[in-house]
Protein backbone atom coordinates (compact mmCIF):
# COMPACT_ATOMS: atom_id res chain seq x y z
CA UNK A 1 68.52 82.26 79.67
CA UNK A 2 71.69 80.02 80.03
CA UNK A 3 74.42 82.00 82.46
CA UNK A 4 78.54 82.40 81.72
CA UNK A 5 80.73 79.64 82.06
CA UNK A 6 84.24 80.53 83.09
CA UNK A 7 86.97 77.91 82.27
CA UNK A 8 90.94 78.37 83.24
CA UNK A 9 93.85 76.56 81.72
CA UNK A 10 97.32 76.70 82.55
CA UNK A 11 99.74 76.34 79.84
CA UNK A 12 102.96 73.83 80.15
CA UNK A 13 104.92 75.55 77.51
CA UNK A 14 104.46 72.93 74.53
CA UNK A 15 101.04 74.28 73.20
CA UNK A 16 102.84 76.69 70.75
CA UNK A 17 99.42 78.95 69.06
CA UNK A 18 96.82 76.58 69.55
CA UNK A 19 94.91 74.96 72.58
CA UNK A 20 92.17 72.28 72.09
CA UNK A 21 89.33 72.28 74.90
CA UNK A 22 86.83 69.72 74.21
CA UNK A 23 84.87 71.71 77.00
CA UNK A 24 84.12 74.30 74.48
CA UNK A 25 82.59 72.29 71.58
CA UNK A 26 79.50 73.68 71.24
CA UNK A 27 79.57 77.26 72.85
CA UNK A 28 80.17 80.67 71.78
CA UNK A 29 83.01 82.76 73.84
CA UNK A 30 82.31 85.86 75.27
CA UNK A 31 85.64 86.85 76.90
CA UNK A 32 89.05 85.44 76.17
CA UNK A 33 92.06 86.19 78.16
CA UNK A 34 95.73 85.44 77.75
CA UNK A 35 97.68 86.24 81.47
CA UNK A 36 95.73 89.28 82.28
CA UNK A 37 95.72 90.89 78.77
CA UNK A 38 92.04 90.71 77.27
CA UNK A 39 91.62 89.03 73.68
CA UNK A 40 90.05 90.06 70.56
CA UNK A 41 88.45 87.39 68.29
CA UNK A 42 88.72 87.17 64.92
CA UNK A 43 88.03 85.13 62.20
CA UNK A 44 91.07 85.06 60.21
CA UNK A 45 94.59 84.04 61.17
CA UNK A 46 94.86 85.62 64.59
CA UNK A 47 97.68 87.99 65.00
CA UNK A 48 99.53 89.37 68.68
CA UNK A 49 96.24 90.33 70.80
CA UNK A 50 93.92 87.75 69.03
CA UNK A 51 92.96 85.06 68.91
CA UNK A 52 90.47 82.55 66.59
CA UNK A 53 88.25 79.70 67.87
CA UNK A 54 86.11 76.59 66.65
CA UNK A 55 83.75 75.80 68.14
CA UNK A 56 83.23 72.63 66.28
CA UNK A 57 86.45 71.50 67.52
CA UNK A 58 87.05 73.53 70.74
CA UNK A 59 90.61 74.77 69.40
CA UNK A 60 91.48 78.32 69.93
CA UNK A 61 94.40 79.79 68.12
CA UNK A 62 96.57 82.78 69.21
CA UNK A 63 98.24 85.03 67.55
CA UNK A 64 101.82 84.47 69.72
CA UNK A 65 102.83 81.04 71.40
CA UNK A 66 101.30 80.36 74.61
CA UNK A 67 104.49 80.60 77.55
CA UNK A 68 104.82 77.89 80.31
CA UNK A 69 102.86 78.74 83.38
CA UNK A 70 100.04 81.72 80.96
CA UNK A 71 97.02 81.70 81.98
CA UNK A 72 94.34 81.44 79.84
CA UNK A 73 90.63 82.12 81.07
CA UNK A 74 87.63 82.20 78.50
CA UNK A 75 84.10 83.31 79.50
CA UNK A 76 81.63 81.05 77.53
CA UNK A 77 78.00 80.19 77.00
């Protein structure tokens, strides 16, 4: 069985609601967070507290505009 992946971005300010991370294409997420604030996924246009991914593309979409310095951490395999 293939373990969790962790991988951390840190926003500049310019993403607005979507981030593209090629490292993704391919995986599911388990765990998304935005700061410290858990995620929930969904698979329609994400609202506050969500947030949507593709996995064919690696581009995860939020439901409020990332801020400059967020962290975002997402727990894949």
């Amino acid at each position: 069985m293939a373990s969790s992946q962790n991988d951390t971005y840190k926003a500049n300010g310019t993403e607005g609601t979507t981030l593209t991370r090629t490292i993704l294409i391919g995986y599911t997420i388990l765990l998304c967070f935005q700061g410290s604030f858990p995620l929930k996924q969904v698979t329609t246009t994400p609202n506050v507290g969500e947030f949507k991914f593709d996995s064919t593309t690696g581009i995860l979409t939020f439901g409020a505009s990332l801020e400059l310095n967020q962290i975002i951490q997402t727990i894949y395999k």
